[in-house]
C-alpha atoms as a PDB file:
ATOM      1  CA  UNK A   1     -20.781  -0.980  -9.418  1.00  0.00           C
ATOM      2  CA  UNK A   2     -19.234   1.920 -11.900  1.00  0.00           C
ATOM      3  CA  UNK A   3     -16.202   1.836 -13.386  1.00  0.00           C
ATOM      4  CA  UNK A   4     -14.478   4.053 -12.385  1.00  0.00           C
ATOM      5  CA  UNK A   5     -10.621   3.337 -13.941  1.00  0.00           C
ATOM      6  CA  UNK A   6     -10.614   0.944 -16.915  1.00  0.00           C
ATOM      7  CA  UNK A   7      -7.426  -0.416 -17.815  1.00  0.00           C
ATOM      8  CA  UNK A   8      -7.054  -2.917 -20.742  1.00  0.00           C
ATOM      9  CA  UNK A   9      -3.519  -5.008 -21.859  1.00  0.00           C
ATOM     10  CA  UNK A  10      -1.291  -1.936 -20.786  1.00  0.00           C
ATOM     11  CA  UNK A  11       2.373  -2.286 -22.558  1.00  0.00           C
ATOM     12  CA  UNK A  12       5.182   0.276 -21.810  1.00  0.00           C
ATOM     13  CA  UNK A  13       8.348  -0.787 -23.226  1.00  0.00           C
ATOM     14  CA  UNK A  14      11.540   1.279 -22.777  1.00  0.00           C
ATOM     15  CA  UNK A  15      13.772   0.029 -26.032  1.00  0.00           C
ATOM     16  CA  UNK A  16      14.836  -3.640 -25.196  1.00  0.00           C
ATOM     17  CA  UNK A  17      12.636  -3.238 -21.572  1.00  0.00           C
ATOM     18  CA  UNK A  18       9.580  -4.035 -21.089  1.00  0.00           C
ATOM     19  CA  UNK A  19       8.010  -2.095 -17.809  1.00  0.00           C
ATOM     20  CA  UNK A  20       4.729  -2.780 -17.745  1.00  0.00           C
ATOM     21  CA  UNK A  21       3.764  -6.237 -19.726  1.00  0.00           C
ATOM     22  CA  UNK A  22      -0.065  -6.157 -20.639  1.00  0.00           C
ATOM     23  CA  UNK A  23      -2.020  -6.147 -17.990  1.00  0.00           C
ATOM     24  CA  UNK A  24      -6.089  -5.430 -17.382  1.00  0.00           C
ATOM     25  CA  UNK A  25      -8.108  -4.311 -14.092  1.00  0.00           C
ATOM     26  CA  UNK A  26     -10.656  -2.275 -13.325  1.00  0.00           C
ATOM     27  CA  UNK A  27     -11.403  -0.174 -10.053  1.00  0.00           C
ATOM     28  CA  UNK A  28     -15.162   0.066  -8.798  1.00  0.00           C
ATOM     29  CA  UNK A  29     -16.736   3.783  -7.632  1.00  0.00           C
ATOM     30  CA  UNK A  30     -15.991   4.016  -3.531  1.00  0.00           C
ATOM     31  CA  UNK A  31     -12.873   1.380  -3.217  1.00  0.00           C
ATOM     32  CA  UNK A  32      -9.862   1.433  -2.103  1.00  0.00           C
ATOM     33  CA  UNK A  33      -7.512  -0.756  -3.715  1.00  0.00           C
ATOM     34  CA  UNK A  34      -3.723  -1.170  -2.964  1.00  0.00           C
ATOM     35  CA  UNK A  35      -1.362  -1.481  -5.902  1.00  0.00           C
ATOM     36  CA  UNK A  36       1.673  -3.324  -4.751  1.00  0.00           C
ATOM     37  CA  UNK A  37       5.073  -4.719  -5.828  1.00  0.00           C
ATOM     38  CA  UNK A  38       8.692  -4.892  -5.053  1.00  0.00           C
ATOM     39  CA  UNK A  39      11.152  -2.278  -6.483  1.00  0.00           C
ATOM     40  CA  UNK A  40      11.132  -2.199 -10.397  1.00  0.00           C
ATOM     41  CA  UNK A  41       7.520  -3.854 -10.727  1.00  0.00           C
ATOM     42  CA  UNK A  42       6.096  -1.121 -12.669  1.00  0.00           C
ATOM     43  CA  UNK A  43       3.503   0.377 -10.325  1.00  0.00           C
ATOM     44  CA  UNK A  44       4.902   3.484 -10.423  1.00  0.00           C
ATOM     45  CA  UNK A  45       4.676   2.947 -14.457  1.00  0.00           C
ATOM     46  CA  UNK A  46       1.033   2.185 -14.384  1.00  0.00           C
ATOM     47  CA  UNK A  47      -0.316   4.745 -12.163  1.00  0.00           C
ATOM     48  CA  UNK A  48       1.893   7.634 -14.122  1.00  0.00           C
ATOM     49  CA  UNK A  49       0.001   5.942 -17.804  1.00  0.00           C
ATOM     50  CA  UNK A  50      -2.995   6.034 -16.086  1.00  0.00           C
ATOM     51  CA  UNK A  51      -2.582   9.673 -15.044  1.00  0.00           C
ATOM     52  CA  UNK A  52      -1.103  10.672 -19.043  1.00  0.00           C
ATOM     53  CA  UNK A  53       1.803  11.839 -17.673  1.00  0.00           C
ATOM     54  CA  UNK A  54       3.234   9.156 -19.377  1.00  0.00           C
ATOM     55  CA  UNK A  55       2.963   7.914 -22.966  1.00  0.00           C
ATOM     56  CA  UNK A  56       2.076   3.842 -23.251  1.00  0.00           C
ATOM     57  CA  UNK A  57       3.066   1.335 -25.927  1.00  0.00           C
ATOM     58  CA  UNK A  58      -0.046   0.052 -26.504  1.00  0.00           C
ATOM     59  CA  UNK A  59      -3.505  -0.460 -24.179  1.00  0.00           C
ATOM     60  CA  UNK A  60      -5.856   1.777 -23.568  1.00  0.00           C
ATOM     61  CA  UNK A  61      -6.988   3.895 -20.306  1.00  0.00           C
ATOM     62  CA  UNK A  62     -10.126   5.014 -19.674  1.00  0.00           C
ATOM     63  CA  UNK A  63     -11.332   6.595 -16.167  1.00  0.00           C
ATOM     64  CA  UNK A  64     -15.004   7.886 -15.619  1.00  0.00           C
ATOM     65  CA  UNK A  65     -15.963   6.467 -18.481  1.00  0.00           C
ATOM     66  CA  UNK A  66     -13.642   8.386 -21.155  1.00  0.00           C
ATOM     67  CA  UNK A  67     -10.186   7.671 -23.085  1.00  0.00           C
ATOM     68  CA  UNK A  68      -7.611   8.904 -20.541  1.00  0.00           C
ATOM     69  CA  UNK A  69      -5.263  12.031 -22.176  1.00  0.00           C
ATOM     70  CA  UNK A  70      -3.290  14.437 -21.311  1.00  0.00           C
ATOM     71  CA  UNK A  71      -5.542  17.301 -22.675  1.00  0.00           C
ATOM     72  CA  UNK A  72      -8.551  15.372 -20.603  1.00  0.00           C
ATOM     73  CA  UNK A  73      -8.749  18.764 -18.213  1.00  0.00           C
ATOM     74  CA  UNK A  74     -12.439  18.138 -17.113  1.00  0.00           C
ATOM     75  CA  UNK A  75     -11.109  14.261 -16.088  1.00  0.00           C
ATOM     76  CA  UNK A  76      -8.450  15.127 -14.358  1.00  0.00           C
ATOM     77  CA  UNK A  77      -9.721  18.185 -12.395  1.00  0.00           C
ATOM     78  CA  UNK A  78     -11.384  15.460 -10.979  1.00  0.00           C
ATOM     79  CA  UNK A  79      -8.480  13.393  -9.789  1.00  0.00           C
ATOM     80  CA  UNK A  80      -6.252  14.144  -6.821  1.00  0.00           C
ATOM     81  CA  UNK A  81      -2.213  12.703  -6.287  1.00  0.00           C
ATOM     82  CA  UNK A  82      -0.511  12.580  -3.470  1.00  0.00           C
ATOM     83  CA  UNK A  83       3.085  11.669  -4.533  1.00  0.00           C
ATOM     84  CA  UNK A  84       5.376  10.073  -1.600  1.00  0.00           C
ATOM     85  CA  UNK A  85       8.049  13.587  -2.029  1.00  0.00           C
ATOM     86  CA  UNK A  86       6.692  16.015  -0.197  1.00  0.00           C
ATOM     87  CA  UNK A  87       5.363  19.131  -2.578  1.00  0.00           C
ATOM     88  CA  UNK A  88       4.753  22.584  -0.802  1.00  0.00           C
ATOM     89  CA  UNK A  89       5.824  25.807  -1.031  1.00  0.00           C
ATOM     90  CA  UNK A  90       8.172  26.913   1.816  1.00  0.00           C
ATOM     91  CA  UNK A  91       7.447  30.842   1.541  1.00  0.00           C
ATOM     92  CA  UNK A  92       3.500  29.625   1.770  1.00  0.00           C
ATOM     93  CA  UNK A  93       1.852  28.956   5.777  1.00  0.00           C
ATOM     94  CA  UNK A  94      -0.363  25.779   5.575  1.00  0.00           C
ATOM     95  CA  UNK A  95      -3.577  27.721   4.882  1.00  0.00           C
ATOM     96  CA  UNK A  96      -1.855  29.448   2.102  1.00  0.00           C
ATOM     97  CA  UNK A  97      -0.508  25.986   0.559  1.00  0.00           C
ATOM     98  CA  UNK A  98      -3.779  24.044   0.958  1.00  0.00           C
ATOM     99  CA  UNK A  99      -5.523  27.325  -0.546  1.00  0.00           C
ATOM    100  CA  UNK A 100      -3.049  27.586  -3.500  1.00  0.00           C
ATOM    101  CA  UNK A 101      -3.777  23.954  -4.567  1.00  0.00           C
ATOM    102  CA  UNK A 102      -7.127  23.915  -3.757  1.00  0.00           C
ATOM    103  CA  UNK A 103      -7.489  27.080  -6.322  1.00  0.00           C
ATOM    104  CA  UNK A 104      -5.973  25.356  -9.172  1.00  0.00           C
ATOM    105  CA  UNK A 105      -9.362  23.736  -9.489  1.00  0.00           C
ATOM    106  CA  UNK A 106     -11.955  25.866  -7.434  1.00  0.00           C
ATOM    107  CA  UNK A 107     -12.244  29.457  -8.595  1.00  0.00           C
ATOM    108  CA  UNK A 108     -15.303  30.254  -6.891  1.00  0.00           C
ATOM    109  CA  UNK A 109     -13.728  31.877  -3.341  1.00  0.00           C
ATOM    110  CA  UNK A 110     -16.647  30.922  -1.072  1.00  0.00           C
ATOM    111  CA  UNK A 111     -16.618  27.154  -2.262  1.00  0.00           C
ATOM    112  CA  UNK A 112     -12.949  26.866  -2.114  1.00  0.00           C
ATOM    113  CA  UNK A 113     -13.076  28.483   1.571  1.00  0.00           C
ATOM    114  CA  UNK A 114     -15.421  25.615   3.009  1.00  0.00           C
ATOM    115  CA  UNK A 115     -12.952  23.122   0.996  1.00  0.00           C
ATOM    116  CA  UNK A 116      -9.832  24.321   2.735  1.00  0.00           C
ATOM    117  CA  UNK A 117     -11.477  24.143   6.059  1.00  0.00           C
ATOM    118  CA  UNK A 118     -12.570  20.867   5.522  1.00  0.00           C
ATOM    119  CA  UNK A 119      -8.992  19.611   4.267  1.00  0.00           C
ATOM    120  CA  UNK A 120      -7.387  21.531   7.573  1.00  0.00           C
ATOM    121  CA  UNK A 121      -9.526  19.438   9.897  1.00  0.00           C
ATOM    122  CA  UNK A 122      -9.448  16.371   7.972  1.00  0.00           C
ATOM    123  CA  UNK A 123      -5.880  15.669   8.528  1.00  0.00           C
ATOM    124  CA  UNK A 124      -6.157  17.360  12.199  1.00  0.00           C
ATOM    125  CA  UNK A 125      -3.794  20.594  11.262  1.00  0.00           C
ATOM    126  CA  UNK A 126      -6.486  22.829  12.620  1.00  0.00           C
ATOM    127  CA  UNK A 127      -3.992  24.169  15.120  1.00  0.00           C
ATOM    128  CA  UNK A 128      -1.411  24.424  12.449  1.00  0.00           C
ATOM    129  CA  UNK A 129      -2.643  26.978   9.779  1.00  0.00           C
ATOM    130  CA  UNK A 130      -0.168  29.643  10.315  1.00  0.00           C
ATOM    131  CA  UNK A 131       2.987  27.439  10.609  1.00  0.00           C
ATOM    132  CA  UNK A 132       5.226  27.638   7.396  1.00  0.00           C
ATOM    133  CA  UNK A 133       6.348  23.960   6.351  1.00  0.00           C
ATOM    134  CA  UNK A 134       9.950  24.116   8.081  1.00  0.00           C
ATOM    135  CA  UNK A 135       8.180  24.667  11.160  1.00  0.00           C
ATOM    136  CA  UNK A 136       6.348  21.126  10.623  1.00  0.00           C
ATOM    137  CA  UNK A 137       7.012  18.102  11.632  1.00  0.00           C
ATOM    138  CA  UNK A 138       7.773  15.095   9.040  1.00  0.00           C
ATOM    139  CA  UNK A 139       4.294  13.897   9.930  1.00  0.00           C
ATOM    140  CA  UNK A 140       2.986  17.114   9.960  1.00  0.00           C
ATOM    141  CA  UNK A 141       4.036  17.653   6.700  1.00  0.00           C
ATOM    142  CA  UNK A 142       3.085  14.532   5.004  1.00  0.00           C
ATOM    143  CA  UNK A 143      -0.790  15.932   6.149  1.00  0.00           C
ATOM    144  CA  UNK A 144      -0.042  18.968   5.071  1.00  0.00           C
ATOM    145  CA  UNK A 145       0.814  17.083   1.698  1.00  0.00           C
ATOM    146  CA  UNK A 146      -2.051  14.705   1.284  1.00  0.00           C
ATOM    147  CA  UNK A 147      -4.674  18.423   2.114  1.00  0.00           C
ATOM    148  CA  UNK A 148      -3.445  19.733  -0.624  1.00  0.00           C
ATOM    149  CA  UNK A 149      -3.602  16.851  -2.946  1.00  0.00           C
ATOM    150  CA  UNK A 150      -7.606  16.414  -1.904  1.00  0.00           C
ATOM    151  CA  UNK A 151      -8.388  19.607  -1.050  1.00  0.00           C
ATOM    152  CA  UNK A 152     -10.370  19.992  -4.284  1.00  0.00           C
ATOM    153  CA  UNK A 153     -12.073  16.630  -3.768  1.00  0.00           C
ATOM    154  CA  UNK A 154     -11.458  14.963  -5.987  1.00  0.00           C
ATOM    155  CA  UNK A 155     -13.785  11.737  -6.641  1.00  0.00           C
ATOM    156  CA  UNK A 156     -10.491   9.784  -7.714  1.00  0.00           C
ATOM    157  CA  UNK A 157      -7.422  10.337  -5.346  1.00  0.00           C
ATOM    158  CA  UNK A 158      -3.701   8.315  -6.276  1.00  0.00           C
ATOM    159  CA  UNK A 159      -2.155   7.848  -2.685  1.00  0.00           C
ATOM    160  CA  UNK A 160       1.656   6.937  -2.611  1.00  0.00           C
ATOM    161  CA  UNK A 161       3.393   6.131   0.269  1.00  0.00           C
ATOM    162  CA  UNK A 162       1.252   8.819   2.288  1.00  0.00           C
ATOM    163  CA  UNK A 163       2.648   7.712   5.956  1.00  0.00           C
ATOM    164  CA  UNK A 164       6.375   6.887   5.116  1.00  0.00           C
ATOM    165  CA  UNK A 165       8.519   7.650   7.915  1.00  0.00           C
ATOM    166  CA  UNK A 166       5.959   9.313  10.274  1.00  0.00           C
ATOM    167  CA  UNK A 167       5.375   9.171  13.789  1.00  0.00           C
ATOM    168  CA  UNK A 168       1.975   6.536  14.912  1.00  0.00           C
ATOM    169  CA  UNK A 169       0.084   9.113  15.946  1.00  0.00           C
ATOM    170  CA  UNK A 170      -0.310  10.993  12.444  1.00  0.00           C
ATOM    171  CA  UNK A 171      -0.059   7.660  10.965  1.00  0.00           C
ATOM    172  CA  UNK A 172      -3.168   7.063  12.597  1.00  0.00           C
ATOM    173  CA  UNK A 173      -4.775  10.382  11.741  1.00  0.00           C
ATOM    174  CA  UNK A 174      -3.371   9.699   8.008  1.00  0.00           C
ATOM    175  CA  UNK A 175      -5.413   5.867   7.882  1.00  0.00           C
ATOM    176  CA  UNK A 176      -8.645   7.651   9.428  1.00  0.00           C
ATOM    177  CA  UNK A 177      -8.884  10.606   6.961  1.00  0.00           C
ATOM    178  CA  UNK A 178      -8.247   7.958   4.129  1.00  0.00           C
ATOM    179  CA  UNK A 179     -11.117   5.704   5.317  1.00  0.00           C
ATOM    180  CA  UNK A 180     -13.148   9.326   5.771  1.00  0.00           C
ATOM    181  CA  UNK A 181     -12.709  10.247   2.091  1.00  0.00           C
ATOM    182  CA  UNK A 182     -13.583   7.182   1.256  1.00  0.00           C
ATOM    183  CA  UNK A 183     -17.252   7.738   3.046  1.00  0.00           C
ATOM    184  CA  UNK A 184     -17.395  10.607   1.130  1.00  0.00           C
ATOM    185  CA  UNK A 185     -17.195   8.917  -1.876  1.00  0.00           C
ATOM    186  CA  UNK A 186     -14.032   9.097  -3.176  1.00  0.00           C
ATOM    187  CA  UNK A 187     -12.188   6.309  -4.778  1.00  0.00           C
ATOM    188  CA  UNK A 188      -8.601   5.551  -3.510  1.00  0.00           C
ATOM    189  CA  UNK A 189      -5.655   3.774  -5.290  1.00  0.00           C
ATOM    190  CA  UNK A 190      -3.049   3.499  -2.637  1.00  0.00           C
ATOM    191  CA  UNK A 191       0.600   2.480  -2.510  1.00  0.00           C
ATOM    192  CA  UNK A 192       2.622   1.198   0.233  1.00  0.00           C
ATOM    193  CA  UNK A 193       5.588  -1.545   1.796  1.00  0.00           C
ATOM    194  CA  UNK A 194       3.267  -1.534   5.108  1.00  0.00           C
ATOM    195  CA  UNK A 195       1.209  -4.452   4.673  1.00  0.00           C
ATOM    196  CA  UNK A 196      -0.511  -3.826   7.858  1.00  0.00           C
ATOM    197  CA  UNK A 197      -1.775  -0.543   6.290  1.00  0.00           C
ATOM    198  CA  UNK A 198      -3.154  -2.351   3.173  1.00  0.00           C
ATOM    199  CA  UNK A 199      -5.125  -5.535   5.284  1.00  0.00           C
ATOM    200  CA  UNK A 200      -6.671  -2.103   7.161  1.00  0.00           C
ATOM    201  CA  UNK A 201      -7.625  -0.137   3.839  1.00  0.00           C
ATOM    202  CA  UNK A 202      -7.978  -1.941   1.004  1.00  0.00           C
ATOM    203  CA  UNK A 203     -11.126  -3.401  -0.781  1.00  0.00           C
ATOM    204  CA  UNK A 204      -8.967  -5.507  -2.637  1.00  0.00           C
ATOM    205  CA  UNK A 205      -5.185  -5.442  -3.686  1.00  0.00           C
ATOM    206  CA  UNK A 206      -3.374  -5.918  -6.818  1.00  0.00           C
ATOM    207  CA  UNK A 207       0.132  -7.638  -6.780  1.00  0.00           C
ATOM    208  CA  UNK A 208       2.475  -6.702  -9.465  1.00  0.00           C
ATOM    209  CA  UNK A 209       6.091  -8.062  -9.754  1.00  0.00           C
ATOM    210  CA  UNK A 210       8.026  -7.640 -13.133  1.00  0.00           C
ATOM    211  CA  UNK A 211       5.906  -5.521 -14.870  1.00  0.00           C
ATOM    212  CA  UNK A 212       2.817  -7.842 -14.526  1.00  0.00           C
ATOM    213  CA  UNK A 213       0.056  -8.216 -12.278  1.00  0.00           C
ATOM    214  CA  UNK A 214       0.556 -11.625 -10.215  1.00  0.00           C
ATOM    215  CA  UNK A 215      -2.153 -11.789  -8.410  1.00  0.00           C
ATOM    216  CA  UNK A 216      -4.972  -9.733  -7.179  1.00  0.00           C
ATOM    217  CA  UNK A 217      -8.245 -10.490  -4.977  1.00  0.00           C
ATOM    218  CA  UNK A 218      -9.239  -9.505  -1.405  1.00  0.00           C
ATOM    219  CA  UNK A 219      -6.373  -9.784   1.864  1.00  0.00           C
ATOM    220  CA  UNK A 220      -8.645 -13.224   2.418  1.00  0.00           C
ATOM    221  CA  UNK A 221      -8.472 -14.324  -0.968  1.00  0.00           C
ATOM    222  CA  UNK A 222      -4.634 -13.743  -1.851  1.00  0.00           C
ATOM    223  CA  UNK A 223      -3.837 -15.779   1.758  1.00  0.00           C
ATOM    224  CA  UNK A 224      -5.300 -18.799   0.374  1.00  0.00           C
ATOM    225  CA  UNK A 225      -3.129 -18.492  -2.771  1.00  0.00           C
ATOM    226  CA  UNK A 226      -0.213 -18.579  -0.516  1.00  0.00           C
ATOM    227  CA  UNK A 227       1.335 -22.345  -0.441  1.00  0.00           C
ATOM    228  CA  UNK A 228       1.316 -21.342   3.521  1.00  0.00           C
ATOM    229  CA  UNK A 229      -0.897 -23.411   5.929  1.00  0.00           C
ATOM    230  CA  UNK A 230       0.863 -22.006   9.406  1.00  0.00           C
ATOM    231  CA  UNK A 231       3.320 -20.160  10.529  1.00  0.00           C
ATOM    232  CA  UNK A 232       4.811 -21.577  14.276  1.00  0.00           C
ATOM    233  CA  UNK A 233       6.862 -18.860  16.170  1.00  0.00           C
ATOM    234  CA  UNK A 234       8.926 -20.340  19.555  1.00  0.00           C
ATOM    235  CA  UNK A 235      11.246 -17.522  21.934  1.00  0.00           C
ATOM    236  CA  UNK A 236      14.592 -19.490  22.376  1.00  0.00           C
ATOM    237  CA  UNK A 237      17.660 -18.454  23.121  1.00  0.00           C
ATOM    238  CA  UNK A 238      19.964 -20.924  22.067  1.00  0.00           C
ATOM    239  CA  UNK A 239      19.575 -23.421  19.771  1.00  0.00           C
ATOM    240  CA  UNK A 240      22.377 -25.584  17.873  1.00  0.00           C
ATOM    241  CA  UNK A 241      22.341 -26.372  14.084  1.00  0.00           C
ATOM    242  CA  UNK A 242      22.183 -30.006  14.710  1.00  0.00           C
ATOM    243  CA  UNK A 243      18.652 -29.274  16.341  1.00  0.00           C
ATOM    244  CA  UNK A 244      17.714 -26.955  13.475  1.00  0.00           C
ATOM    245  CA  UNK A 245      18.593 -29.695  10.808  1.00  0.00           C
ATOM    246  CA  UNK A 246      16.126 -32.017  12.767  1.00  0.00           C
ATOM    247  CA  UNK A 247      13.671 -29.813  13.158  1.00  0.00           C
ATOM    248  CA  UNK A 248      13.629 -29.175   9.105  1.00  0.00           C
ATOM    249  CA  UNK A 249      13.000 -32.631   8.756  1.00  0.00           C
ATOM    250  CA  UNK A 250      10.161 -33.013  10.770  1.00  0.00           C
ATOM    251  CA  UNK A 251       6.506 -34.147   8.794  1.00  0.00           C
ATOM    252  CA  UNK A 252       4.827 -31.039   7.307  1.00  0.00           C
ATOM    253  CA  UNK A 253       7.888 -28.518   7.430  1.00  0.00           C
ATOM    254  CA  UNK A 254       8.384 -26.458   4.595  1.00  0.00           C
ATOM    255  CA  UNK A 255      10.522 -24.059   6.001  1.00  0.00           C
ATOM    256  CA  UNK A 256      12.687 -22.985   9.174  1.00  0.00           C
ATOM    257  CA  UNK A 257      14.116 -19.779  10.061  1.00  0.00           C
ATOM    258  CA  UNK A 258      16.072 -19.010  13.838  1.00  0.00           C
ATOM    259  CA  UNK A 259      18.113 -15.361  14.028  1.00  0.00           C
ATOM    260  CA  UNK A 260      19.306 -16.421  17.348  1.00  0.00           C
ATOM    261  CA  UNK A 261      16.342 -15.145  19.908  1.00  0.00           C
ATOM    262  CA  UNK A 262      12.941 -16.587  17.633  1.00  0.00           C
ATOM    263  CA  UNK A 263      12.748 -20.105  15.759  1.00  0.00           C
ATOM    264  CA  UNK A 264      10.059 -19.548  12.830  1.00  0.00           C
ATOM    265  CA  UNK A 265       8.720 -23.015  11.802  1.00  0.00           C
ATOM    266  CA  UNK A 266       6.641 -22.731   7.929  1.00  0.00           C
ATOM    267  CA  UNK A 267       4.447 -25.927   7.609  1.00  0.00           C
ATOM    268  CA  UNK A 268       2.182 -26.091   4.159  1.00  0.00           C
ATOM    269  CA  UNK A 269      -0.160 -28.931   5.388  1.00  0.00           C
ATOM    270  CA  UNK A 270      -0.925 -31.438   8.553  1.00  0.00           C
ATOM    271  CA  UNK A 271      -2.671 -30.851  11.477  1.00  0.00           C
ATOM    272  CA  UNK A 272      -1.400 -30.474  14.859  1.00  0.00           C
ATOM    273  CA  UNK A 273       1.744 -29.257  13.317  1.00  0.00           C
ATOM    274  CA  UNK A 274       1.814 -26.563  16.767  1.00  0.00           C
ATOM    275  CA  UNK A 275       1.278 -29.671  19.156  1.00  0.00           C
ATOM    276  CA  UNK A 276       3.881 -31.783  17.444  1.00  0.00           C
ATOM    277  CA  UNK A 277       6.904 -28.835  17.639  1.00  0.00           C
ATOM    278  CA  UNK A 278       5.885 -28.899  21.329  1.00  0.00           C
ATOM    279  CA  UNK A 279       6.411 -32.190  21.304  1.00  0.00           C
ATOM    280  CA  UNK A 280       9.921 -32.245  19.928  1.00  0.00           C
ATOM    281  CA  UNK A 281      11.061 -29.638  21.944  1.00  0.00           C
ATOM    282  CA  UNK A 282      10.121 -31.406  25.078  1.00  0.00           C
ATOM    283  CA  UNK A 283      12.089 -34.361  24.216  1.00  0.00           C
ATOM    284  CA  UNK A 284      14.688 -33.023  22.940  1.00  0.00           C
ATOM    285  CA  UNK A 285      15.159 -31.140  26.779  1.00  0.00           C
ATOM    286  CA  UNK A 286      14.396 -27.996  24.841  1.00  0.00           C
ATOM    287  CA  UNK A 287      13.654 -24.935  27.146  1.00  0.00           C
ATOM    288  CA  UNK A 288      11.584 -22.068  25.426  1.00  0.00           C
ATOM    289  CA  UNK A 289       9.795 -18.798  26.615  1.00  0.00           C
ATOM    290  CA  UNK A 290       6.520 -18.446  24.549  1.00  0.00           C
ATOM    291  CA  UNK A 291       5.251 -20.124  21.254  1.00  0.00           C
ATOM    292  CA  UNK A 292       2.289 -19.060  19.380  1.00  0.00           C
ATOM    293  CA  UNK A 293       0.523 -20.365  16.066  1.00  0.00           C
ATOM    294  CA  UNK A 294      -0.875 -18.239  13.330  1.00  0.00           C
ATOM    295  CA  UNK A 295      -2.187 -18.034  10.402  1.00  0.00           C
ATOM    296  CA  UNK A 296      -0.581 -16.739   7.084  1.00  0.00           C
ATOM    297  CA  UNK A 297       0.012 -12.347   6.979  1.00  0.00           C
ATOM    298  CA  UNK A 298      -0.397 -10.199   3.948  1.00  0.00           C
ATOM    299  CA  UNK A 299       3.247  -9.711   4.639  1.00  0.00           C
ATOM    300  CA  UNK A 300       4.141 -13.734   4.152  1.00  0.00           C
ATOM    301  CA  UNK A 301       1.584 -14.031   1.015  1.00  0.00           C
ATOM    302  CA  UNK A 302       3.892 -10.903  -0.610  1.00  0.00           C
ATOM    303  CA  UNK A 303       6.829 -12.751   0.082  1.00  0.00           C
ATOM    304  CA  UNK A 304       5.420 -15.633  -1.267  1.00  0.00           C
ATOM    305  CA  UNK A 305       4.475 -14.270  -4.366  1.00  0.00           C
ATOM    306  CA  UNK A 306       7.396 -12.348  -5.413  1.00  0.00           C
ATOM    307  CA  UNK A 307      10.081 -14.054  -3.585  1.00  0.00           C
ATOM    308  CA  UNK A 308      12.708 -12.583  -0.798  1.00  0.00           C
ATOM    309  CA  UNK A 309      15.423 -11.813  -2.717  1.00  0.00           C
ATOM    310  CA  UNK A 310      16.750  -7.947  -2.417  1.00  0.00           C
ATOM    311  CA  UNK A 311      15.567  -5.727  -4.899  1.00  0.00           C
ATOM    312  CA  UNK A 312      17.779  -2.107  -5.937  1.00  0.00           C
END
């Protein structure tokens, strides 16, 4: 497949910080690939040095093929961003907006036409063209946001955050227009905390914690680099810490978790482990409402990876 981004031992350092600590990857013509990380772990870093709007310490960028710069005008008329703050004009109705934007790269008035009217209905505002922004709703205006970010289409579109805080059913209609530009041809590099959204999306996903990239691969292949074998979840209401204790000691337990309504039982190995907790239970004159087995999320490999602590 082309190479579409190229980037090779990236280093930002700010004075005695180091943001983004060397790292390489490459993104293939007609993925999607998530970028993800905890607070502070430099995506935001990388995708703004891979877009020149910020200068690097050392590394080099290259996308379609050419050294990435800020004076790289035919490049990046190419390239579409859809930052998570919401950027519109107020005084401008949703036509107007998606036309503006769409003009900053298509002069010709006929062309640019047919690409506004194929942004509108792409993100479903159809019925929406003459409403001014404050007369949109949040998720309304997040696909009023992401139309004018690929209005021009672009073949390389940065997505971040596109469906924070908005209601399913333009969540939905976000996801499907993604996976639509994507059959069109374009390339996606998408950012997001909803897991579920990346295991939907993405081609393959990068991990990066502390400025480096921890691990990267498809949804299947960062779950087997998760020291997670099974994840046992059991409805009880009341359970006492003397119960808990023996339940951490069990064969095969790694890890147990109970908020007072759900006991989460971790095991990294052994067979049966499902049967076993049953088991337990039983004897122990334990009364529960449902338990279910499953295997490791995306969600439990990210917390793996870069640990549960808060980050600011």
């Amino acid at each position: 497949m082309k190479k579409v981004i190229e980037v090779s031992n990236l280093t930002k350092e700010y004075k005695s910080v180091r943001a983004v600590n060397d790292i390489s990857f490459d993104v293939y013509e007609g993925e999607i690939v998530g970028l993800l990380g905890p607070n502070g772990s430099g995506k935001s870093t990388t995708i703004n040095s891979i877009l020149s709007l910020l200068s690097f310490s050392k590394g080099s960028i290259k996308i379609f093929g050419e050294e990435m710069s800020p004076n790289l005008y035919e490049v990046k008329r190419n390239i579409g961003v859809v930052f998570q703050d919401v950027a519109v004009f107020d005084e401008l109705s949703v036509l107007e907006n998606i036309d503006y934007f769409c003009g900053l790269y298509i002069k010709d008035k006929s062309v640019r036409k047919e690409y506004v009217e194929d942004a509108i209905n792409l993100v479903g505002l159809l019925d929406f063209k003459k409403f001014y922004p404050k007369q949109l709703s949040g998720g309304l205006l997040r696909r009023l946001n992401i139309a004018c970010g690929i209005a021009h289409k672009p073949k390389l579109i940065f997505l971040d955050e596109p469906t924070v805080a908005v209601d399913p059913q333009s969540r939905n209609n976000i996801l499907d227009g993604i996976l639509k530009l994507r059959s069109e041809g374009a390339t996606i590099i998408y950012t997001t905390h909803y897991m579920e959204e990346v295991e939907i999306l993405c081609d393959r996903i990068i991990i990066m914690d502390k400025g480096s990239i921890i691990a990267s691969g498809t949804s299947d292949e960062l779950k087997e680099l998760a020291n997670i074998e099974e994840k046992v979840s059991v409805h009880i209401s009341e359970l006492s810490d003397e119960v808990i204790e023996k339940i951490k000691s069990l064969k095969n337990v790694e890890e147990v978790n109970y908020n007072g309504d759900v006991l989460v039982v971790i095991y990294k190995k052994g067979e049966d482990n499902l049967v076993k907790l049953m088991d337990f239970l039983s004897k122990n004159k334990i009364r529960y409402d449902k338990i279910f087995s499953e295997r490791p999320t995306l969600n439990d490999v990210f917390l793996e990876l870069t640990g549960k602590e808060l980050r600011d």
